[in-house]
N, C-alpha and C. Protein backbone atom coordinates (compact mmCIF):
# COMPACT_ATOMS: atom_id res chain seq x y z
N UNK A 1 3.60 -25.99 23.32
CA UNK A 1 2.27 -25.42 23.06
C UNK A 1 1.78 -25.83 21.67
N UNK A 2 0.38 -26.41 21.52
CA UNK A 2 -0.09 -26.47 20.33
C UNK A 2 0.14 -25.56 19.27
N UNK A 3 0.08 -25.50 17.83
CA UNK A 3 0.69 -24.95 16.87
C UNK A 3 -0.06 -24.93 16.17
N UNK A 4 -0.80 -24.27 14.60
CA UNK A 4 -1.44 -23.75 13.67
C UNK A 4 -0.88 -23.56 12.51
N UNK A 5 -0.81 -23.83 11.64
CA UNK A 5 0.13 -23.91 10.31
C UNK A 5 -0.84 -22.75 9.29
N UNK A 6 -0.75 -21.78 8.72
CA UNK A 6 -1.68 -21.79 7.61
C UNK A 6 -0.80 -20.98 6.23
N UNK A 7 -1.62 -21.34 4.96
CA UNK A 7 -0.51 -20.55 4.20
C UNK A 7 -0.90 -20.21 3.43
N UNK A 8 0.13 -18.57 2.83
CA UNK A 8 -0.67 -17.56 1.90
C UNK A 8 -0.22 -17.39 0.64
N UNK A 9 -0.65 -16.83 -0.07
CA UNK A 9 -0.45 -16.78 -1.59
C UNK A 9 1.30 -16.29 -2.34
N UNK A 10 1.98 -15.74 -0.96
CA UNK A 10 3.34 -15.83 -1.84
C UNK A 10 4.01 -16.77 -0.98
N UNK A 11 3.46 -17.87 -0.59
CA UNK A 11 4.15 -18.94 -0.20
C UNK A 11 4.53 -19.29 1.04
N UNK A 12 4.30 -18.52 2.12
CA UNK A 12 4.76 -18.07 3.22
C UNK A 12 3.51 -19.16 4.57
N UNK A 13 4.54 -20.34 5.19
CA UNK A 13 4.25 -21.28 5.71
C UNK A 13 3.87 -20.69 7.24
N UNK A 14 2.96 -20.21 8.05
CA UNK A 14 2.99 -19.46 9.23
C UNK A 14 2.28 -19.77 10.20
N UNK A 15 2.98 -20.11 11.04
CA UNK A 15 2.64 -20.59 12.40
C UNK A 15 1.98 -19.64 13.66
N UNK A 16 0.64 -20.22 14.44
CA UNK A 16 -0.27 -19.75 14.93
C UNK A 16 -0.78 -19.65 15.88
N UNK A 17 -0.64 -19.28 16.81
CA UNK A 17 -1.38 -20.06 18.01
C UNK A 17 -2.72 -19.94 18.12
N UNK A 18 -3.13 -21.36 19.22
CA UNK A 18 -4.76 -21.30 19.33
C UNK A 18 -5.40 -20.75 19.31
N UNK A 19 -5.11 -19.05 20.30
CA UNK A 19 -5.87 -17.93 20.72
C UNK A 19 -6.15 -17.25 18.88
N UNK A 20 -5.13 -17.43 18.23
CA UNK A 20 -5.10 -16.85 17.05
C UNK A 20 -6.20 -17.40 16.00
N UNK A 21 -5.73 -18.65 15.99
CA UNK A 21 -6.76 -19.59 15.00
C UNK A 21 -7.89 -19.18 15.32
N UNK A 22 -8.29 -19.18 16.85
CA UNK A 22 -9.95 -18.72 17.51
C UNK A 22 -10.28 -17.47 16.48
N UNK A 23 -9.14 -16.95 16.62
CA UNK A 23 -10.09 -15.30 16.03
C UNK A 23 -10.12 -15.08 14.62
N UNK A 24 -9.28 -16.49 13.85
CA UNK A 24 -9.72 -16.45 12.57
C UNK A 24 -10.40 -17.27 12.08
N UNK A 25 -11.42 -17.69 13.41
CA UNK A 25 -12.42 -18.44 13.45
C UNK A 25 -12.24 -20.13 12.32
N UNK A 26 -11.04 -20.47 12.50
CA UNK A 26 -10.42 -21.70 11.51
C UNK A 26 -10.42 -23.18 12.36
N UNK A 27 -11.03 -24.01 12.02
CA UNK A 27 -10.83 -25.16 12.98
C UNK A 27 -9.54 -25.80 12.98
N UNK A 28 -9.57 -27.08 13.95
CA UNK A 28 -8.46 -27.79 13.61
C UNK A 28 -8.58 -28.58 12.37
N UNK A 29 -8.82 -29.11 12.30
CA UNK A 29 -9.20 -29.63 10.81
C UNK A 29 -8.77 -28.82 9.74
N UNK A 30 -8.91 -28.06 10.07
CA UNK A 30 -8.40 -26.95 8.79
C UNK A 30 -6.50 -26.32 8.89
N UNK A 31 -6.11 -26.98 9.22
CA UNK A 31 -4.67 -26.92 10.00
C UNK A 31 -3.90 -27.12 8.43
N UNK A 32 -2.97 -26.18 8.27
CA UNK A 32 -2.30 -26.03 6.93
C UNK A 32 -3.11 -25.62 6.04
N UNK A 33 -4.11 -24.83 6.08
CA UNK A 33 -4.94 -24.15 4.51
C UNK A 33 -4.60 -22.91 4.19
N UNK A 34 -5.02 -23.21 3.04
CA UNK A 34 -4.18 -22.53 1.88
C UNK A 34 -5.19 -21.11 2.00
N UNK A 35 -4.50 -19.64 2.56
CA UNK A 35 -4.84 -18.61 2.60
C UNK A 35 -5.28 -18.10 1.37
N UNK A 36 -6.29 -16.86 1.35
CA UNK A 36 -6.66 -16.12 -0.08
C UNK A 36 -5.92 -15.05 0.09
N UNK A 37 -4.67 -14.50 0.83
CA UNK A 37 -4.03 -13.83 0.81
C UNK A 37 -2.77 -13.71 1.19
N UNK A 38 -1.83 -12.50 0.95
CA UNK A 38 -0.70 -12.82 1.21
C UNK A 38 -0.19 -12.67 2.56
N UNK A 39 0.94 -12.72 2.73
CA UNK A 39 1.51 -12.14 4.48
C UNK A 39 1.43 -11.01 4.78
N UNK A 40 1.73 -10.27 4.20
CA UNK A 40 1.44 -8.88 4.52
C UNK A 40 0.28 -8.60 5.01
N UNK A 41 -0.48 -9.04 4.44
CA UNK A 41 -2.18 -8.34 4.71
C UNK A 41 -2.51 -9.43 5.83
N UNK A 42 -1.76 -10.41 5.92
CA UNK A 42 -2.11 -11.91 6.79
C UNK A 42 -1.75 -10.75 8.53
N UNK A 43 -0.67 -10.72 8.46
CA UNK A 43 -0.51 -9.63 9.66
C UNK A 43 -1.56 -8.35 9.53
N UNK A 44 -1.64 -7.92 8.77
CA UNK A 44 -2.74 -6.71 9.01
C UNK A 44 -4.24 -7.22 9.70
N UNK A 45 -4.66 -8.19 9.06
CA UNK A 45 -5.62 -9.01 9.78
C UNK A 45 -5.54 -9.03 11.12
N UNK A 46 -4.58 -9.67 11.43
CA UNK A 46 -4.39 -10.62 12.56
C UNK A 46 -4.09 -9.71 13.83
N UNK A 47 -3.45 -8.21 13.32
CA UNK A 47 -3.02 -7.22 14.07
C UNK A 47 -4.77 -6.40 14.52
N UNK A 48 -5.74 -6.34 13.57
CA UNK A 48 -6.81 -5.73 14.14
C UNK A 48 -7.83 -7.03 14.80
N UNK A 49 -7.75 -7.98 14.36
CA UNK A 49 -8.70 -9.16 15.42
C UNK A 49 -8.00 -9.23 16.88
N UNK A 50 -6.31 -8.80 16.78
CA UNK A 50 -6.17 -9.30 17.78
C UNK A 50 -6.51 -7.74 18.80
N UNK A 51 -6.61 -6.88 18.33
CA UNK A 51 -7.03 -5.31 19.25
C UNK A 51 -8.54 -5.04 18.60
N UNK A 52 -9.49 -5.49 19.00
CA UNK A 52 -10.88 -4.92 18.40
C UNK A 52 -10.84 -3.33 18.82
N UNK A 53 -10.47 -2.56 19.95
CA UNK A 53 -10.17 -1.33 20.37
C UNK A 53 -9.39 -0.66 18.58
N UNK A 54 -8.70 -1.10 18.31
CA UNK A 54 -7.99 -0.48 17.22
C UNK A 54 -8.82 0.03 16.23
N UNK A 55 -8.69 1.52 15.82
CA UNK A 55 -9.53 2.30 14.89
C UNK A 55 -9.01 1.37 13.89
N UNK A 56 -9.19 1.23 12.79
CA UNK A 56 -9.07 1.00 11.16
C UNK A 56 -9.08 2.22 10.63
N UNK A 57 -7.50 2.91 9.93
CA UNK A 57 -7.84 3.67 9.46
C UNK A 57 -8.62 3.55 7.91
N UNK A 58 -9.46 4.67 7.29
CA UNK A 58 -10.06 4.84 6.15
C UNK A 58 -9.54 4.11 5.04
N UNK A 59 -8.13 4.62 5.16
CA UNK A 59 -7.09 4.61 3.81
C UNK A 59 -6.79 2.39 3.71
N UNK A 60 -6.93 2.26 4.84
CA UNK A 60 -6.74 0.71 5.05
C UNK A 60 -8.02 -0.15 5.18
N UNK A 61 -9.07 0.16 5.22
CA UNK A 61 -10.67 -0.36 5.96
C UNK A 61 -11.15 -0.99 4.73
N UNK A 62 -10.88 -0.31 3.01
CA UNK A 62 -11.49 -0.45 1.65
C UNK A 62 -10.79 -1.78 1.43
N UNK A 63 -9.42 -2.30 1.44
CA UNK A 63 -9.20 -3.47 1.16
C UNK A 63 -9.21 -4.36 2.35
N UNK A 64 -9.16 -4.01 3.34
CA UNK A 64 -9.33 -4.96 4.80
C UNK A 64 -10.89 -5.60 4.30
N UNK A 65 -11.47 -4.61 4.12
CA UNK A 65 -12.89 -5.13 3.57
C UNK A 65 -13.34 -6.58 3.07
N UNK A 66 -12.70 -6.44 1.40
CA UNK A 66 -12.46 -7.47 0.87
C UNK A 66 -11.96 -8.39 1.27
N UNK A 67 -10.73 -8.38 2.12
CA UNK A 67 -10.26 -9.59 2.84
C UNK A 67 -10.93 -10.09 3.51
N UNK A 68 -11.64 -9.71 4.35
CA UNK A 68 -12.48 -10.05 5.51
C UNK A 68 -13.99 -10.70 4.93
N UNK A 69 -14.16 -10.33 3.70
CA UNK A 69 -15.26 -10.99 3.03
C UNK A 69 -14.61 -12.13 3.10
N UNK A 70 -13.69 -12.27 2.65
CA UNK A 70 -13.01 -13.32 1.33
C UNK A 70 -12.90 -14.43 2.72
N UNK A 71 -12.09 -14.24 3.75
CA UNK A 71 -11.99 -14.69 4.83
C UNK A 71 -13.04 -15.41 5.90
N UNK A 72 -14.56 -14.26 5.52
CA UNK A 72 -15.69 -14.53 6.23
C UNK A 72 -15.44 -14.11 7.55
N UNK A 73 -14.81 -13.34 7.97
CA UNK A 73 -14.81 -12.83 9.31
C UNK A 73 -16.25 -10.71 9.15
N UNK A 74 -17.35 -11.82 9.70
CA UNK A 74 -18.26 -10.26 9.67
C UNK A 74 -18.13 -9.17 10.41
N UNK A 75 -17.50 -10.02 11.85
CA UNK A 75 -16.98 -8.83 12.64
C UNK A 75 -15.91 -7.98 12.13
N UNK A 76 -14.74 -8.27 11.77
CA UNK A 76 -14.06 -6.99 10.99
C UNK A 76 -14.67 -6.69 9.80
N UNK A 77 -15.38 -7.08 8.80
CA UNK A 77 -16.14 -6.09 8.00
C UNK A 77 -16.81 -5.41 8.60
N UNK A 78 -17.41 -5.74 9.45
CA UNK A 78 -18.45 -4.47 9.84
C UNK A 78 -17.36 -3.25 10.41
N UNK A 79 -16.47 -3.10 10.50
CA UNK A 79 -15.36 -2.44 11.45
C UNK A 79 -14.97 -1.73 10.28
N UNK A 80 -14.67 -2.01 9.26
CA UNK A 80 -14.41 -1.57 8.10
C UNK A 80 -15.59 -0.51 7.52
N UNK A 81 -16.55 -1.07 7.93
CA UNK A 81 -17.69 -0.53 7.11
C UNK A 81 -18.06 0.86 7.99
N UNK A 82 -17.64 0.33 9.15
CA UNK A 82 -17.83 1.74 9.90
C UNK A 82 -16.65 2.82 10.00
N UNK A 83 -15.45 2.31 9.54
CA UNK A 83 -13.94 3.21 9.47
C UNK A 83 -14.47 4.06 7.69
N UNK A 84 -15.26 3.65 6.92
CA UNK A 84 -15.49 4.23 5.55
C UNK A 84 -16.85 5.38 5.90
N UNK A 85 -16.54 6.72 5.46
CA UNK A 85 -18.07 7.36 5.19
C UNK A 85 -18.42 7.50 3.98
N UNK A 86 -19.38 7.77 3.36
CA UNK A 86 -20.03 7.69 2.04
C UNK A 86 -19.35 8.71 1.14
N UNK A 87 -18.60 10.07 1.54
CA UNK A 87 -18.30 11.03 0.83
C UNK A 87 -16.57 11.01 1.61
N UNK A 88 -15.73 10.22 0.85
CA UNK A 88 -14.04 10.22 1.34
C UNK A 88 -14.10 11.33 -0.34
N UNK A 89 -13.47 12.07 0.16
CA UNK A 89 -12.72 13.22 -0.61
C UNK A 89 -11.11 12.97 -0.67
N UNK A 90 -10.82 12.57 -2.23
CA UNK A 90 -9.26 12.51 -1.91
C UNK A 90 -8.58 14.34 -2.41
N UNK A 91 -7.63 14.16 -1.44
CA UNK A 91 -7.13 15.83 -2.02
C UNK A 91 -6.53 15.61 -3.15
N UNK A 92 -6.68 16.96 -4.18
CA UNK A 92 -6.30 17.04 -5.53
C UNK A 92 -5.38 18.23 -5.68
N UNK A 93 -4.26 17.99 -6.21
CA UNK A 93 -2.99 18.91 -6.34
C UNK A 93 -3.06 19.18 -8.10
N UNK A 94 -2.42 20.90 -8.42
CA UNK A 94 -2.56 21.14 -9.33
C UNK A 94 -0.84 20.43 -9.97
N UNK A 95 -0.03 20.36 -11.28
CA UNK A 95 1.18 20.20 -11.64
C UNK A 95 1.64 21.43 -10.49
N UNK A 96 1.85 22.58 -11.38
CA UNK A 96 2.26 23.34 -10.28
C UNK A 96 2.90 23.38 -8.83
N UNK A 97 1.40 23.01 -8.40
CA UNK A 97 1.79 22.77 -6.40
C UNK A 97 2.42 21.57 -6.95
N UNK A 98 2.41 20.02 -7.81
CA UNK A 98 3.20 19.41 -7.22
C UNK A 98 4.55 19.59 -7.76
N UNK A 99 4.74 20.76 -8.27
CA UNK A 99 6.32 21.00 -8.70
C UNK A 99 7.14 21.73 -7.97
N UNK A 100 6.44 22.30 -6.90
CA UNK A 100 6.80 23.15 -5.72
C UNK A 100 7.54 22.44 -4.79
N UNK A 101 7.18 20.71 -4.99
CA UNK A 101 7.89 19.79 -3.98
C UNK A 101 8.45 18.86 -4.61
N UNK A 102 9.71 19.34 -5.22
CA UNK A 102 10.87 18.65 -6.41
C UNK A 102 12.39 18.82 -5.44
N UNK A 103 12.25 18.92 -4.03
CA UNK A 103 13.86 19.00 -3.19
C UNK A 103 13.73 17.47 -2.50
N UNK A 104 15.92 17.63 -2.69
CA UNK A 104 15.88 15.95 -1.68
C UNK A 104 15.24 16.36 -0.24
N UNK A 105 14.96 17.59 0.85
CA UNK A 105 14.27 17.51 1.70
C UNK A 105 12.52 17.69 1.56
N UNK A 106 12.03 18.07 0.64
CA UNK A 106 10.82 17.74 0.57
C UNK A 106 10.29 17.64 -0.65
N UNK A 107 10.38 15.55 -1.08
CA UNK A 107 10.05 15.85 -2.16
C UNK A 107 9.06 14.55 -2.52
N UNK A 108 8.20 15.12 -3.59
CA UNK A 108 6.54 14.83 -4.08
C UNK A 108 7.18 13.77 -5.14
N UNK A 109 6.42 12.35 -5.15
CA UNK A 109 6.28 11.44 -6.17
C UNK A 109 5.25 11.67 -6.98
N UNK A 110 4.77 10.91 -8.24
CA UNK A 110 3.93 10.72 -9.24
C UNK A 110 4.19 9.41 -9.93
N UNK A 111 3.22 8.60 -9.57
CA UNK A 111 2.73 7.51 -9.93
C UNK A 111 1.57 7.14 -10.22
N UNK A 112 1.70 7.25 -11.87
CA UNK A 112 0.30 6.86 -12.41
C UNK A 112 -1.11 7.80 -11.63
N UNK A 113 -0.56 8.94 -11.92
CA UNK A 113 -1.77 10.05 -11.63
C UNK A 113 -1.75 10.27 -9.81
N UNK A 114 -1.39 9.32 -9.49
CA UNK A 114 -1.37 9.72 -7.21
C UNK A 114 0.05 9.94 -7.12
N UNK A 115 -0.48 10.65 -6.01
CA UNK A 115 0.91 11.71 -5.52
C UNK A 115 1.53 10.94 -4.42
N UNK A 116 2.65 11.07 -4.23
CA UNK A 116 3.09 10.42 -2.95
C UNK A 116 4.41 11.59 -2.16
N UNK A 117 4.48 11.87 -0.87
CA UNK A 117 5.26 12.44 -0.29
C UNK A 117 6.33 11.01 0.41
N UNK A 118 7.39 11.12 -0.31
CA UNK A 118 8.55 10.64 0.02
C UNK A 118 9.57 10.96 0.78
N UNK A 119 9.45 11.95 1.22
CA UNK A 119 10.52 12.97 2.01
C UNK A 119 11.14 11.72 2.98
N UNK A 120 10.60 11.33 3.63
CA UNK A 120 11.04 11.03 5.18
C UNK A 120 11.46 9.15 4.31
N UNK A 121 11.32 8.89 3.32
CA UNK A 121 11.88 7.51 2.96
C UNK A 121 13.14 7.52 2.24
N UNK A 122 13.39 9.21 2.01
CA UNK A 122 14.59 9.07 1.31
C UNK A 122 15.66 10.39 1.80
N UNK A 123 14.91 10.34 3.06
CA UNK A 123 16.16 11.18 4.15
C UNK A 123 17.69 10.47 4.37
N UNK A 124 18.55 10.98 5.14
CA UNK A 124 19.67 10.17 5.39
C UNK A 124 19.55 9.24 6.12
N UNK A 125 20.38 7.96 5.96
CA UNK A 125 20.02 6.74 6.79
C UNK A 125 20.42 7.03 8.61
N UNK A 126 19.03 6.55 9.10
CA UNK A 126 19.00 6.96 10.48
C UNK A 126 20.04 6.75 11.05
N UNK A 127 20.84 5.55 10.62
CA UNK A 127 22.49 5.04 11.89
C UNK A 127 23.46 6.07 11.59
N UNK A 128 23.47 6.36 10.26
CA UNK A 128 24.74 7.32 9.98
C UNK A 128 24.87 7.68 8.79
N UNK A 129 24.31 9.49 8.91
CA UNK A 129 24.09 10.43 8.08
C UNK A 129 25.56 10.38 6.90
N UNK A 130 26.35 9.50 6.96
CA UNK A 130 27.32 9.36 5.91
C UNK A 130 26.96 8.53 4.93
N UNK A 131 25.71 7.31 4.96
CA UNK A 131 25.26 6.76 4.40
C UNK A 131 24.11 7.04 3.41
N UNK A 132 23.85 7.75 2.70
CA UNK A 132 22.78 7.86 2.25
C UNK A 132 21.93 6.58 1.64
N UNK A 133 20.39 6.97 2.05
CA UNK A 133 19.37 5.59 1.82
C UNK A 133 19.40 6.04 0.42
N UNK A 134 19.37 4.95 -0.34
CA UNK A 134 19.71 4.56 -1.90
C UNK A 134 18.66 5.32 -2.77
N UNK A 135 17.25 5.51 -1.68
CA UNK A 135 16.26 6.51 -2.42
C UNK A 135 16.78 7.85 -3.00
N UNK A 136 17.58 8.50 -2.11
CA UNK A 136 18.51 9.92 -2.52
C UNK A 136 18.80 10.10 -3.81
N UNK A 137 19.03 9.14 -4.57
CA UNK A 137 18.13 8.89 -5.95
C UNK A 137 16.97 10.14 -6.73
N UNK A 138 16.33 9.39 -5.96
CA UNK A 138 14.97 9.31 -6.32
C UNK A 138 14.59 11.18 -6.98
N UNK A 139 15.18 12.85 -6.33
CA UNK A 139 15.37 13.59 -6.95
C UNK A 139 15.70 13.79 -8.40
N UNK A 140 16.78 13.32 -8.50
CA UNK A 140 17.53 13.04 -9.62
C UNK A 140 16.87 12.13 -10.54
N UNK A 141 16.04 11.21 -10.58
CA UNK A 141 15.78 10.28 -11.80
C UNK A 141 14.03 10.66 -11.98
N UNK A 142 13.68 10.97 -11.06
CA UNK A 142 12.04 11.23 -11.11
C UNK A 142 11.25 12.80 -10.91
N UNK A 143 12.32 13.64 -11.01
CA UNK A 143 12.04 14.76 -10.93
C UNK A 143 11.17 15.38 -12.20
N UNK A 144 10.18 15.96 -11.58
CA UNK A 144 9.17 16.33 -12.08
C UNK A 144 8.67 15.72 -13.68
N UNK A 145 8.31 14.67 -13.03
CA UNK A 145 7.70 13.17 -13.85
C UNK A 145 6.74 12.26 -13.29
N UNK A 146 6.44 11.53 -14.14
CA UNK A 146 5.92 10.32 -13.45
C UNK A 146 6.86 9.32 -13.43
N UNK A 147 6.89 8.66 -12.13
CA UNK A 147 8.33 7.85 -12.06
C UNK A 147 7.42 6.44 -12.34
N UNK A 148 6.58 6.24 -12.87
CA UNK A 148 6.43 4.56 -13.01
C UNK A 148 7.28 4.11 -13.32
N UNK A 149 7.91 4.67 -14.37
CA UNK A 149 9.16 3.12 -15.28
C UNK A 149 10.28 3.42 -13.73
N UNK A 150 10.59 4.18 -13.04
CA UNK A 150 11.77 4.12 -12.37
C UNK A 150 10.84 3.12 -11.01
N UNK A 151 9.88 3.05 -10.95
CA UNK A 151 9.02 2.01 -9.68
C UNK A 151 9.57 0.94 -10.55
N UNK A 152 9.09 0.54 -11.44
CA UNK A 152 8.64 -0.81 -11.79
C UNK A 152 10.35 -1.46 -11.86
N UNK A 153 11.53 -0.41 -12.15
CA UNK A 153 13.01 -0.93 -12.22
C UNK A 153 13.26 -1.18 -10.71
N UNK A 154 13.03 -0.58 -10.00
CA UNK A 154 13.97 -0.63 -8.57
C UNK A 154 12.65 -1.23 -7.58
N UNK A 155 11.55 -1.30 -7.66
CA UNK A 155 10.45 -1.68 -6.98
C UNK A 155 9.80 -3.02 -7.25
N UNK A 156 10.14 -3.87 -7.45
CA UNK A 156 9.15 -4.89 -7.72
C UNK A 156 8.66 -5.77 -6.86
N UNK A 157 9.01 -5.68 -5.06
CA UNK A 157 8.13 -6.48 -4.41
C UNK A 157 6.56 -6.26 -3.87
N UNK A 158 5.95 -7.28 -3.77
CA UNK A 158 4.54 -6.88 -3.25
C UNK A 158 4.62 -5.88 -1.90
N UNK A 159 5.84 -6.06 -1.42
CA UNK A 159 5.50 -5.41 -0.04
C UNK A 159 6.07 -3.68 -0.50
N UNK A 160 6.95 -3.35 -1.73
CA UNK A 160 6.70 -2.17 -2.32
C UNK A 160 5.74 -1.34 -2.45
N UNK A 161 5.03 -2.16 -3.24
CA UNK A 161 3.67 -2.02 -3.91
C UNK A 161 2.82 -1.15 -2.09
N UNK A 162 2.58 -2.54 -1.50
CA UNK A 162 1.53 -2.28 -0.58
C UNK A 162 1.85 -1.16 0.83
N UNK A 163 3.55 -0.46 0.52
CA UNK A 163 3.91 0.25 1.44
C UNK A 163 3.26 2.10 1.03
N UNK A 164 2.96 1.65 -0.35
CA UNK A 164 2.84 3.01 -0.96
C UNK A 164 1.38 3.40 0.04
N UNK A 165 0.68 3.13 0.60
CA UNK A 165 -0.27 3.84 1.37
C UNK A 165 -0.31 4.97 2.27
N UNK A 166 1.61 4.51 2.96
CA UNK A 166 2.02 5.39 3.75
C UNK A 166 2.14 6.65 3.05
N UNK A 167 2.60 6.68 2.62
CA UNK A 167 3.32 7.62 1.12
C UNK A 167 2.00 8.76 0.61
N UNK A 168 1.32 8.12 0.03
CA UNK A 168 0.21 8.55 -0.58
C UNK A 168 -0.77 9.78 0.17
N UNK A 169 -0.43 11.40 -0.49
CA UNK A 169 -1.19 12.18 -0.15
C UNK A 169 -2.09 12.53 -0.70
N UNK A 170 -2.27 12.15 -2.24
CA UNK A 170 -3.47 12.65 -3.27
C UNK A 170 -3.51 11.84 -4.65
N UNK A 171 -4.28 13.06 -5.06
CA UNK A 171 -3.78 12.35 -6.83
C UNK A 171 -3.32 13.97 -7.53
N UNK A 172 -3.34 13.48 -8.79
CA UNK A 172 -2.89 15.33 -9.43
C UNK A 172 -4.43 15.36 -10.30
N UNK A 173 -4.77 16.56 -10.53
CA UNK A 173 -6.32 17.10 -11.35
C UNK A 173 -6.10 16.38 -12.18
N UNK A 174 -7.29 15.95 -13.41
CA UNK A 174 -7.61 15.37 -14.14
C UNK A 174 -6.97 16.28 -15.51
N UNK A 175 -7.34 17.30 -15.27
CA UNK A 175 -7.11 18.51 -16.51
C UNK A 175 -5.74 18.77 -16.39
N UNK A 176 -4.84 18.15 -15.07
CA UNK A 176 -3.57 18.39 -15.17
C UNK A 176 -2.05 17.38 -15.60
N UNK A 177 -3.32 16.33 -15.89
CA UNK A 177 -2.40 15.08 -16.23
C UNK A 177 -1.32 15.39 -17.79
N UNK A 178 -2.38 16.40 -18.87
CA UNK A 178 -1.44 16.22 -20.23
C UNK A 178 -0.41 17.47 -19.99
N UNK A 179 -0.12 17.87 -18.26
CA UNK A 179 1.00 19.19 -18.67
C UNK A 179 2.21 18.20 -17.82
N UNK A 180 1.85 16.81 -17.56
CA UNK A 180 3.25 15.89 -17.12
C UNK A 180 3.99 15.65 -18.39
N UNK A 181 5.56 16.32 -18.39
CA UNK A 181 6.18 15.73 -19.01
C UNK A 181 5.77 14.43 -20.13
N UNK A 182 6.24 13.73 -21.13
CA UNK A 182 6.24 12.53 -21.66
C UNK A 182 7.28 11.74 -21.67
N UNK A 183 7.62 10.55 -21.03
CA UNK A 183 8.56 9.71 -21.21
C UNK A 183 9.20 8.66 -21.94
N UNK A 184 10.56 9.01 -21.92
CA UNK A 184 10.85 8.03 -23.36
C UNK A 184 11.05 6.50 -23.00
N UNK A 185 10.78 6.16 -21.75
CA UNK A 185 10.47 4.88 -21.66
C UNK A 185 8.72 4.41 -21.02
N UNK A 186 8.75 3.66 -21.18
CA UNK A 186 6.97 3.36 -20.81
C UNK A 186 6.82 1.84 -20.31
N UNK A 187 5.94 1.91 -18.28
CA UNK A 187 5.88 1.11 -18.04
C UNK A 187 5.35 0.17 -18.58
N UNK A 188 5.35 -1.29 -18.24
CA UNK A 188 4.56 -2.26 -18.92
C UNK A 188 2.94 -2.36 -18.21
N UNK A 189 1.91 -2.99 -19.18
CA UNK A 189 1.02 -2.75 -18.59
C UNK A 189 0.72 -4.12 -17.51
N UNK A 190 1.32 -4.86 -17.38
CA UNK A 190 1.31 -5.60 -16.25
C UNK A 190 1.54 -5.05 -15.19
N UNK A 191 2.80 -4.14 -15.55
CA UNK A 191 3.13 -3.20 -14.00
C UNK A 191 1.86 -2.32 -13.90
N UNK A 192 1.16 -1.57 -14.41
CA UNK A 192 0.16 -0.80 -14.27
C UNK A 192 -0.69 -1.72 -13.45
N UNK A 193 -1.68 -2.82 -14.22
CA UNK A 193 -2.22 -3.53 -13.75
C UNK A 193 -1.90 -4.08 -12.09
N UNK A 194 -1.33 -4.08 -11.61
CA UNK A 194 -0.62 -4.58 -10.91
C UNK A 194 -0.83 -3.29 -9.70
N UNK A 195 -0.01 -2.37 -10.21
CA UNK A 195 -0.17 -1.26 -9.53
C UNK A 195 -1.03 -0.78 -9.20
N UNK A 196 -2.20 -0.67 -9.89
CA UNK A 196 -3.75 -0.24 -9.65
C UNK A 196 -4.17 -1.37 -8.66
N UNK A 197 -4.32 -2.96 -8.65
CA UNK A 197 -4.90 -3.58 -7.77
C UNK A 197 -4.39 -3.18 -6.08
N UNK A 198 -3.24 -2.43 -6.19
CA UNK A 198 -2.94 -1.87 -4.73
C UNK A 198 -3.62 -0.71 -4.10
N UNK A 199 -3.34 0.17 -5.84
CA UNK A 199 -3.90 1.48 -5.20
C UNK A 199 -5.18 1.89 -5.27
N UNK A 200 -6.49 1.28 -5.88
CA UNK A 200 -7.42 0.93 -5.85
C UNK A 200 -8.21 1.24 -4.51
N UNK A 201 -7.26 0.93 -3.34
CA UNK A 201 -7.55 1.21 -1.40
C UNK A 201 -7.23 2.88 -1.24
N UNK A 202 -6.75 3.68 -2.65
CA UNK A 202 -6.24 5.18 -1.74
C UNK A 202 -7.49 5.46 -3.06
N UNK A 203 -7.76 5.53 -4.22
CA UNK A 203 -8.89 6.23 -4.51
C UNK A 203 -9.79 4.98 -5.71
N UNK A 204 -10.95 5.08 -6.20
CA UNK A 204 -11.32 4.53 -7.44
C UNK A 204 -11.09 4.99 -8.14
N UNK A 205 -10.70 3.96 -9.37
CA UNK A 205 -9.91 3.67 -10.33
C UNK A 205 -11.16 4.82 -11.89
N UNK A 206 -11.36 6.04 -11.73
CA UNK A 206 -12.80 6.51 -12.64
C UNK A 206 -11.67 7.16 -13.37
């Protein structure tokens, strides 16, 4: 069967079929070009052109967006544009409530002001509860903090970065940011930078 080559920004050489190329509207001629994005999001694409039925959720529609500009596909922007309403309310947790959820069974991240519920990523490993997933951690070193510097040590792939959506239930109040702890180490601001171009899709950056 004919084949489709195209490739994305962390290097990743990926093969296509026709029906596929059709819906990313790419000619032959254009066989091996160089994507404006990476794999990750290359499948996220490719997973809603190939189900137009598929809602887009909210939390995913703000950077699908951009891709789909960037890409020139109008039919999934417009899909996007209709998964967004004008007034998204993100929920806002006081310190407090998020100190209420500091246990290895239910417990609240903080990263750079958004909250994330981790519970179920750092449960026992599904094959065998003798194993604990390496997150089990994660109590112990980030408890009631902001764990950036412990992201940016044990986290550094893009597909890290772009899993945090799942994760992500809020942010913490504005007036409640100076009662976080202070840490005696401090991420770099590349990692910040970096970090914000992801999370940028769960709220704006004000």
């Amino acid at each position: 069967m004919e084949t489709f080559q195209v490739l994305t920004t962390d290097e990743e050489e990926i093969e296509i079929s026709p029906a596929e190329r059709d819906l990313l509207q790419l000619v032959q001629e254009q066989n091996g070009i160089q994507l404006p994005i990476d794999s990750l999001t290359f499948d996220l694409v490719l997973r809603y052109l190939s189900d137009k039925s598929k809602e887009i959720p909210a939390i995913e529609a703000t950077e699908l967006k951009i891709v789909a500009e960037k890409l020139k596909l109008d039919d999934l922007k417009s899909r996007c544009e209709s998964s967004l309403t004008p007034f998204q309310r993100v929920k806002e947790f006081t310190w407090e409530e998020f100190c209420k959820h500091q246990q290895p069974q239910d417990f609240w991240m903080l990263l750079d002001g958004k909250v994330y519920d981790i519970s179920s990523w750092i449960s026992p490993h599904p094959i065998s509860k003798a194993i604990p997933h390496p997150g089990l951690l994660a109590p112990l070193e980030c408890y009631k903090k902001d764990a950036s510097y412990q992201f940016e040590i044990y986290h550094s792939s893009n597909e890290s970065f772009y899993l945090l959506k799942n994760f992500f239930i809020g942010v913490l109040q504005k007036d409640q940011l100076a009662l976080v702890p202070s840490s005696r180490h401090i991420p770099s601001q590349e990692f910040y930078e970096h970090l914000r171009s992801f999370t940028r899709q769960f709220v704006s950056e004000t």
